[in-house]
Protein backbone atom coordinates (compact mmCIF):
# COMPACT_ATOMS: atom_id res chain seq x y z
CA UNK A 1 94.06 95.27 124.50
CA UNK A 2 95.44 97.08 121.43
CA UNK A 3 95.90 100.71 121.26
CA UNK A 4 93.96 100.22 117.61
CA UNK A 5 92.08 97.91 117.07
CA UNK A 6 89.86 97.25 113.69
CA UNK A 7 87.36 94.49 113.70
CA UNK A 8 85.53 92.86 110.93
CA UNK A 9 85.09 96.54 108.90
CA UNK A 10 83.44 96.36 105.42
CA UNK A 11 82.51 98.85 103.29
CA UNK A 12 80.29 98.88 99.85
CA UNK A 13 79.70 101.39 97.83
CA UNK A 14 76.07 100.84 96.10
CA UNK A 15 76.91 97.30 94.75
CA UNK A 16 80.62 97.41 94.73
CA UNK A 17 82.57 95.80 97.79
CA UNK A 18 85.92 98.26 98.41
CA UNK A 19 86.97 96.38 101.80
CA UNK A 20 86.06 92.75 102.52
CA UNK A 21 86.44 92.08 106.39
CA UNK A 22 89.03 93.88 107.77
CA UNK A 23 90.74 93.26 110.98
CA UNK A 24 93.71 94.60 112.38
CA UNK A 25 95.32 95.17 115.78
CA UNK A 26 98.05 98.11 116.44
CA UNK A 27 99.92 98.51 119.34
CA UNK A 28 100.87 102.23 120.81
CA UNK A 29 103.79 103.79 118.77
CA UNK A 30 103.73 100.82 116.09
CA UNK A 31 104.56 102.35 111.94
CA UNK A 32 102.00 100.58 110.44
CA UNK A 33 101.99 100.14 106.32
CA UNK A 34 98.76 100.00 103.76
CA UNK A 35 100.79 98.45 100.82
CA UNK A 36 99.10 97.77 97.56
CA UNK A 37 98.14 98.76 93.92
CA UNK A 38 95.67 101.57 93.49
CA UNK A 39 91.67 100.43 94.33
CA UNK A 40 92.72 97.54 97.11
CA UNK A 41 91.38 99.55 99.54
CA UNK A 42 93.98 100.75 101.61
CA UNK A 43 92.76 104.22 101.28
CA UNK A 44 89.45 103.08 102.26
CA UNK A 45 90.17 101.84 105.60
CA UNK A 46 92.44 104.87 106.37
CA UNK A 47 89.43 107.56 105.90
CA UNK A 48 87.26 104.73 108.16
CA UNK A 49 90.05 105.12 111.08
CA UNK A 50 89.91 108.28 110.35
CA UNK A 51 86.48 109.09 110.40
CA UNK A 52 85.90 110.96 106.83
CA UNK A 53 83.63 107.52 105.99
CA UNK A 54 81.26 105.43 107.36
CA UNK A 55 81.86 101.63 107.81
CA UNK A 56 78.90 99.15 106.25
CA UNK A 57 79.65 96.99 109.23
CA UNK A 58 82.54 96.54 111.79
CA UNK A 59 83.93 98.42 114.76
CA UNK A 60 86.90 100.85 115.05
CA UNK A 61 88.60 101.27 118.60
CA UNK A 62 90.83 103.71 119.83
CA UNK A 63 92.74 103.67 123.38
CA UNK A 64 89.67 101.29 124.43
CA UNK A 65 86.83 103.09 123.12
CA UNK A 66 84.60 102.90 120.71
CA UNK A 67 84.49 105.33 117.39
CA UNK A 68 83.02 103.90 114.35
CA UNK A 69 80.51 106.60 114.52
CA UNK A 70 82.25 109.32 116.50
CA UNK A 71 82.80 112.48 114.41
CA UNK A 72 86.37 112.75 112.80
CA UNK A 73 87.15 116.03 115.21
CA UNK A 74 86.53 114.06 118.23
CA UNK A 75 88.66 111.13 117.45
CA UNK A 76 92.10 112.75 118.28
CA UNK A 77 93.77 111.27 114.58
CA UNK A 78 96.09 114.12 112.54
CA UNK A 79 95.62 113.33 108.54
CA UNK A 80 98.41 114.29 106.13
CA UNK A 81 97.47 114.06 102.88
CA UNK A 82 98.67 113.71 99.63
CA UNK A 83 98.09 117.32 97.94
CA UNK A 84 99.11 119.02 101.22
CA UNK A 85 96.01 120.60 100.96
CA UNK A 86 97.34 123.92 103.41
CA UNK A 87 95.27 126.82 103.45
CA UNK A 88 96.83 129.32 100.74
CA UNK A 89 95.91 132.43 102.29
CA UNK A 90 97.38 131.63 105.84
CA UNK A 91 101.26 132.09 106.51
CA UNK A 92 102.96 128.20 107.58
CA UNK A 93 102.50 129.58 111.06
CA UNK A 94 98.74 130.21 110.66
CA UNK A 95 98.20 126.76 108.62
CA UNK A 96 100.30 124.69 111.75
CA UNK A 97 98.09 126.84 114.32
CA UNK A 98 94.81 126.35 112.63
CA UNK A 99 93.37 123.33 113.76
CA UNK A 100 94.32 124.69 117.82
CA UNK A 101 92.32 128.07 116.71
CA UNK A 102 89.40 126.19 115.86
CA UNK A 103 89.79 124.45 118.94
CA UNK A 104 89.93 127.78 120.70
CA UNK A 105 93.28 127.16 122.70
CA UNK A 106 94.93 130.24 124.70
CA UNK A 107 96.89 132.19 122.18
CA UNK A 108 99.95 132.05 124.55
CA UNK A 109 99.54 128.14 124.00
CA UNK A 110 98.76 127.89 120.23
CA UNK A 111 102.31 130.10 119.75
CA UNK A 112 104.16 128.09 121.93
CA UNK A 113 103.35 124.95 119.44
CA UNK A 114 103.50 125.89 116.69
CA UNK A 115 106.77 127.34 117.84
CA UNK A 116 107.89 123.70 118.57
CA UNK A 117 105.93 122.16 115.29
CA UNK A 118 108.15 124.82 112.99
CA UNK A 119 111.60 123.13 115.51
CA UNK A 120 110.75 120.09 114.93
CA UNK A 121 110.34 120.42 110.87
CA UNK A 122 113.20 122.33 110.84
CA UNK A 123 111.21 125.17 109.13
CA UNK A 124 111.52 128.13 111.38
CA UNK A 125 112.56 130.01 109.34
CA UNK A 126 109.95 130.15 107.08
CA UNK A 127 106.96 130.70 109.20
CA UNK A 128 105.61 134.01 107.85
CA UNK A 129 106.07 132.11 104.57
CA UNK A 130 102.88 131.44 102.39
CA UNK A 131 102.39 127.93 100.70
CA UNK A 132 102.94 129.03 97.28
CA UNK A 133 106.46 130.48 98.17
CA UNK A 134 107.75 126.91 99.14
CA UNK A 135 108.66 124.10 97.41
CA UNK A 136 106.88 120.00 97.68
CA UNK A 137 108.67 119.05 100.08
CA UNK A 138 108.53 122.07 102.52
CA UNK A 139 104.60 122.30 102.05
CA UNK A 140 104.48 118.35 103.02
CA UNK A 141 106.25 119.29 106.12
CA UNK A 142 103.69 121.87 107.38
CA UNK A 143 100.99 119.38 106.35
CA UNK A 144 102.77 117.08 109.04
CA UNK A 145 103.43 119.66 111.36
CA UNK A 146 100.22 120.74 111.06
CA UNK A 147 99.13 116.99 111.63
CA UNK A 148 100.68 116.97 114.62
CA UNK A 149 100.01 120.06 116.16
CA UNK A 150 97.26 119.04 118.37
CA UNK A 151 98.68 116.29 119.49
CA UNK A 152 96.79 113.01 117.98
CA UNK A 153 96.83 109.78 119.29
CA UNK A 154 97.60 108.24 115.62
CA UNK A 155 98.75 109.79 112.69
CA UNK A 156 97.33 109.31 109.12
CA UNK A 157 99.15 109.49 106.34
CA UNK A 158 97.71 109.21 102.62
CA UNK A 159 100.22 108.84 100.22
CA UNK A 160 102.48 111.64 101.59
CA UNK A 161 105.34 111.65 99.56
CA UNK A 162 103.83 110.32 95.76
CA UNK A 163 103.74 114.17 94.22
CA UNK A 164 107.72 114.47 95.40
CA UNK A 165 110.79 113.72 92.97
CA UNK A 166 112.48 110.59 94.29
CA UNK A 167 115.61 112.48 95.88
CA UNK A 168 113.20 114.62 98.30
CA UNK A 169 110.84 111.41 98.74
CA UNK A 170 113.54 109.24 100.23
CA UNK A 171 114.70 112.20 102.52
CA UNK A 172 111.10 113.05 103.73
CA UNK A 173 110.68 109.81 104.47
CA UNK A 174 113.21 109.28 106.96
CA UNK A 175 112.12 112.92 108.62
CA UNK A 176 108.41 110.98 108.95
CA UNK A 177 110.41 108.07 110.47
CA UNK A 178 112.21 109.56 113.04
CA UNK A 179 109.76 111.96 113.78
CA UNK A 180 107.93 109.33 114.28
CA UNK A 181 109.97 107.40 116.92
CA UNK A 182 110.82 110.40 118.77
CA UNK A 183 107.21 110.92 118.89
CA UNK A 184 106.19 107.56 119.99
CA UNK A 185 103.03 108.00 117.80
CA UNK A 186 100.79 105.52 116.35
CA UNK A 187 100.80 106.31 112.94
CA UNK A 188 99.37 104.31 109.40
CA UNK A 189 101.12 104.99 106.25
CA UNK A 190 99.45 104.51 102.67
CA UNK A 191 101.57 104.09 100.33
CA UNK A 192 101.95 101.40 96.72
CA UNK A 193 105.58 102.31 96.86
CA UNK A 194 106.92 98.66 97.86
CA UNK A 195 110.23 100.52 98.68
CA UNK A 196 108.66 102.96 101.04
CA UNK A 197 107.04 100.17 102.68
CA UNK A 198 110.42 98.02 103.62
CA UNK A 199 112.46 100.89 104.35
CA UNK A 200 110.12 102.57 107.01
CA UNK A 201 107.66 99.60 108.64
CA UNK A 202 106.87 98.15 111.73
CA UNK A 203 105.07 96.02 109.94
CA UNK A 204 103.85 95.76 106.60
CA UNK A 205 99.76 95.11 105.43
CA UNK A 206 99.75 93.94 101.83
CA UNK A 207 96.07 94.42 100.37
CA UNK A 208 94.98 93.35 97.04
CA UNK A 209 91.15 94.13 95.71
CA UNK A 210 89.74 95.16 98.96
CA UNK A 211 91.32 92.18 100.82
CA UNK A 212 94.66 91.69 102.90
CA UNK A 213 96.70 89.07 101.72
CA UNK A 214 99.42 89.39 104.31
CA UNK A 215 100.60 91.31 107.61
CA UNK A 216 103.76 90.92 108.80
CA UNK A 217 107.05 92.60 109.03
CA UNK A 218 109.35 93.94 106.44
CA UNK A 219 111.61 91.12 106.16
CA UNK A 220 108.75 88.64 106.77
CA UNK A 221 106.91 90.28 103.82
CA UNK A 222 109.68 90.29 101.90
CA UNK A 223 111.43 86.95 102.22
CA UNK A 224 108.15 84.95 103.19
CA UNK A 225 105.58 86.01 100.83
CA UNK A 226 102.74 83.77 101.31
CA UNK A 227 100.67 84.22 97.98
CA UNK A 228 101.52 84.59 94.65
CA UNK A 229 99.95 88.31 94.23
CA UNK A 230 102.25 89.02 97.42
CA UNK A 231 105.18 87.55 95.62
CA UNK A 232 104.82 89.41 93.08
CA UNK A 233 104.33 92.80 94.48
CA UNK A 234 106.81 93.09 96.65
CA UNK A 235 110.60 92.72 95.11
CA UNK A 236 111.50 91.37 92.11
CA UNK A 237 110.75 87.34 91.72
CA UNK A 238 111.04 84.25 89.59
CA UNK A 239 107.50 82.40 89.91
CA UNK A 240 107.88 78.83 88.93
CA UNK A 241 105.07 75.54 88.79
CA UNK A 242 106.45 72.56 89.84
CA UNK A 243 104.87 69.16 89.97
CA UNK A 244 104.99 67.53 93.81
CA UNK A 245 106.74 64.31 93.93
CA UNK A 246 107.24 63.44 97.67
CA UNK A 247 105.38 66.18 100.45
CA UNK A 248 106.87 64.38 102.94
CA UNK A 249 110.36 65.82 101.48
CA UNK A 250 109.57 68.63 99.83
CA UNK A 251 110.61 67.06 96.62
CA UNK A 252 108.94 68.83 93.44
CA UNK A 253 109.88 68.52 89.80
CA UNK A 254 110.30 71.83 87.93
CA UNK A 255 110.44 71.52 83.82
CA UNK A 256 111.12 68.18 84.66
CA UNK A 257 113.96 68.95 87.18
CA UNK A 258 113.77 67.76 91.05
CA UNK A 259 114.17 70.46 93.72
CA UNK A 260 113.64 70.34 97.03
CA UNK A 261 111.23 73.10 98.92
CA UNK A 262 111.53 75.01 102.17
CA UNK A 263 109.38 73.25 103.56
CA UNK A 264 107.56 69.51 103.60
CA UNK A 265 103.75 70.22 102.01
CA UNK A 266 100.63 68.27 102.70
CA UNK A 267 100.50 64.62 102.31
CA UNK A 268 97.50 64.90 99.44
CA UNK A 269 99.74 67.37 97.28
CA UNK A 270 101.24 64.11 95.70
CA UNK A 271 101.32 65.03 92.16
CA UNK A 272 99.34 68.36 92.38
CA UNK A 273 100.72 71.40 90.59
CA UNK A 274 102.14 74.23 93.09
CA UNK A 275 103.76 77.55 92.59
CA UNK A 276 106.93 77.88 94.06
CA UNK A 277 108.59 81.57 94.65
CA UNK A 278 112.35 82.29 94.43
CA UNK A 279 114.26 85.66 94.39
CA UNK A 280 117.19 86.42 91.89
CA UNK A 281 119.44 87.37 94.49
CA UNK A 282 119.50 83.86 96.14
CA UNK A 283 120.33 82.11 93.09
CA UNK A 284 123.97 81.79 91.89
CA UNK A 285 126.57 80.47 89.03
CA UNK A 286 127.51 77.68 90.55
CA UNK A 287 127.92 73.54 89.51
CA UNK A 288 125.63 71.47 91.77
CA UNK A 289 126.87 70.73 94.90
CA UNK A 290 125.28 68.72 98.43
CA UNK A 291 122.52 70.63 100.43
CA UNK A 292 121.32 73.36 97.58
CA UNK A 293 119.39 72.56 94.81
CA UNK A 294 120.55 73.25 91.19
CA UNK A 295 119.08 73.97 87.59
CA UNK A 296 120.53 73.82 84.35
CA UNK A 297 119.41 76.39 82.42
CA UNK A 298 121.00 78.51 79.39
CA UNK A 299 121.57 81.82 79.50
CA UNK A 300 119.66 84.57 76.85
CA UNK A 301 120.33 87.94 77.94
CA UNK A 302 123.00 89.57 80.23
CA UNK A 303 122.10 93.14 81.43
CA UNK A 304 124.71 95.49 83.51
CA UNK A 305 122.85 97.79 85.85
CA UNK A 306 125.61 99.43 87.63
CA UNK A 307 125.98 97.59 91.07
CA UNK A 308 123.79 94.61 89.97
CA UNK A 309 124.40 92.11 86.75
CA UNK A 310 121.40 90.59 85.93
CA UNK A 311 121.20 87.19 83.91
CA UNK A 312 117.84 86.07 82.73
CA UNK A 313 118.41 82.24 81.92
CA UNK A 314 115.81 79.65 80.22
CA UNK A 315 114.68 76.49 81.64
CA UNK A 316 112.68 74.61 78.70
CA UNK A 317 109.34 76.30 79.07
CA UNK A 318 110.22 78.80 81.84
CA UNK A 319 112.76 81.83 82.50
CA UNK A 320 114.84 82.38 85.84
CA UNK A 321 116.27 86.04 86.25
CA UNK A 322 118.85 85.98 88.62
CA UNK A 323 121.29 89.39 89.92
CA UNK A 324 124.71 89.07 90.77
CA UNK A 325 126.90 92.01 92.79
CA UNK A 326 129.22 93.73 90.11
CA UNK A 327 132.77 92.08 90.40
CA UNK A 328 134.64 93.57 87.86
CA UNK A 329 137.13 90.19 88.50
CA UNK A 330 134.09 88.08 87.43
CA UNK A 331 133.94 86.24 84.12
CA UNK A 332 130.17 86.67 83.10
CA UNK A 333 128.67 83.48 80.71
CA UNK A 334 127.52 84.35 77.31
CA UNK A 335 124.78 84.51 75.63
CA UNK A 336 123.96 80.82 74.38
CA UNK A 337 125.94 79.09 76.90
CA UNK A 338 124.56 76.35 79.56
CA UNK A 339 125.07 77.30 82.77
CA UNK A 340 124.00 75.61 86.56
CA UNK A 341 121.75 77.83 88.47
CA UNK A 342 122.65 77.12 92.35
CA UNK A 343 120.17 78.42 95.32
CA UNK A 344 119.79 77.23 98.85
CA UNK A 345 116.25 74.61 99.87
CA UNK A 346 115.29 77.26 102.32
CA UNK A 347 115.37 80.20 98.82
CA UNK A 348 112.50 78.07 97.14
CA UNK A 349 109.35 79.08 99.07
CA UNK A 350 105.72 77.37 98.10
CA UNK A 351 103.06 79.72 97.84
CA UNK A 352 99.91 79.22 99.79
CA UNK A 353 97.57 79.25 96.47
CA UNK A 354 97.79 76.90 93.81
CA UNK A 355 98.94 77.01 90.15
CA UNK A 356 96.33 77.84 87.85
């Protein structure tokens, strides 16, 4: 049995669906990621696990038992949120202390943790500090300290790091992380920051319009997406439609040139229309050779981004972007001129929806 485990939840709101079956299982310790564009849902099933709403059907189960319906103080789950919402009349030390005060804990053992909560954010310092004397990225961590204080079985976090700049972000991030595996808690990130996702998941859940369109982990995600909406998301991509010619072989005709796929596809695609998925890091300037597949293509704009070239190329109807590693020994095409875009079978993946 899962430490988590989320089974067929839904949740309407008066005649609009938010979540369409849900179900998830999470093992103890596991970084799990909600990844997706704003109104997917993600946030949705977080308050559910955490208890702030109420599911229109399913069940929610935590270390074995049962609480759908079990108040949110009772369910042993620490919240961060995204507007640190700390108390701004209580010291750090009060706001990390306040949910074991409530709880009516000895005093001698409310000081002794939120002694170790203020070690372990590296914030001691500050603890007769109010909320409005610190900056972002100190208030987010006595939100998590404060999170953690009572010791919760998982961890919630929604959107953490979004009202951050991107230097502090990054940095936070890897504090959650390792905090996190020192920890060994279950915790559920929220995030539509596809970079957050990758750099800090167990495994990733990619939700579009109140559905999941793919679980998995980061490299899975990222390397296997399975629909186009996930291809799309996540990293940059080239989305092509090719015309099948052969399943058996994976043979498919793109503006009227034959690749082969990753994979072999069902006998009755002969001659459907599929989407086909391929990243602009796998492809290279290269004449065709045995074993990879090649398009000619001509190249229309060049674009130096510091470590990364990027070409974007045309193929009759379609475009191909494609980055390259900065070699400053490399002669780069021109604008205008025909070039042969290389990339290995396995780099053209067939999405599991068709062209429309």
């Amino acid at each position: 049995m899962a430490f988590l485990e989320i089974d067929n939840l839904h949740k309407t709101f008066g005649p609009n669906v938010a979540l369409h079956q849900f179900d998830m299982k999470i093992e103890k310790g596991e970084f799990i990621t909600f990844l997706g564009p704003s109104g997917c849902g993600k946030t949705t099933v977080l308050r559910m696990i955490a208890g702030f709403e109420t599911p229109t059907r399913g069940t929610i189960r935590l270390d074995g038992r049962d609480v759908t319906y079990v108040r949110t103080r009772e369910r042993a789950v620490g919240m961060v949120f995204q507007a640190y919402a700390l108390f701004p009349n209580m010291t750090v030390a009060q706001n990390i202390g306040f949910a074991l005060k409530v709880a009516k804990r000895p005093q001698k053992e409310l000081d002794e943790r939120v002694a170790a909560m203020l070690e372990l954010i590296k914030l001691p310092h500050l603890a007769a500090r109010y909320p409005w004397q610190l900056s972002g990225g100190q208030q987010q961590r006595v939100a998590l300290a404060r999170a953690l204080a009572s010791k919760p079985h998982v961890l919630l976090l929604d959107e953490p790091l979004s009202a951050l700049d991107a230097k502090i972000r990054v940095s936070l991030r890897e504090d959650i992380r390792a905090l996190q595996r020192d920890l060994g808690i279950t915790s559920i990130f929220v995030t539509h920051d596809q970079e957050e996702a990758l750099s800090i998941s167990d495994r990733i859940v990619v939700m579009n319009d109140g559905r999941v369109e793919q679980v998995g982990a980061p490299l899975d995600i990222y390397n296997f997406p399975r629909t186009r909406f996930v291809a799309s998301f996540v990293g940059t991509l080239n989305i092509l439609a090719g015309r099948v010619i052969d399943p058996a072989t994976g043979r498919i005709a793109v503006e009227g040139q034959e690749l082969v796929t990753s994979r072999p596809l069902p006998p009755d695609d002969a001659g459907k229309e599929r989407l086909l998925a391929l990243r602009p890091e796998s492809i290279l300037l290269e004449p065709p050779s045995n074993g990879r597949n090649s398009l000619a293509a001509t190249v229309e704009e060049i674009s130096f981004l510091g470590a990364v070239v990027r070409i974007r190329a045309r193929i009759s109807k379609a475009v191909v972007t494609l980055d390259l590693f900065n070699d400053p020994h490399r002669v780069l095409p021109e604008r205008g001129q025909p070039v042969a875009l290389g990339f290995s079978h396995d780099n053209l993946l067939v999405l599991d929806e068709n062209a429309h």
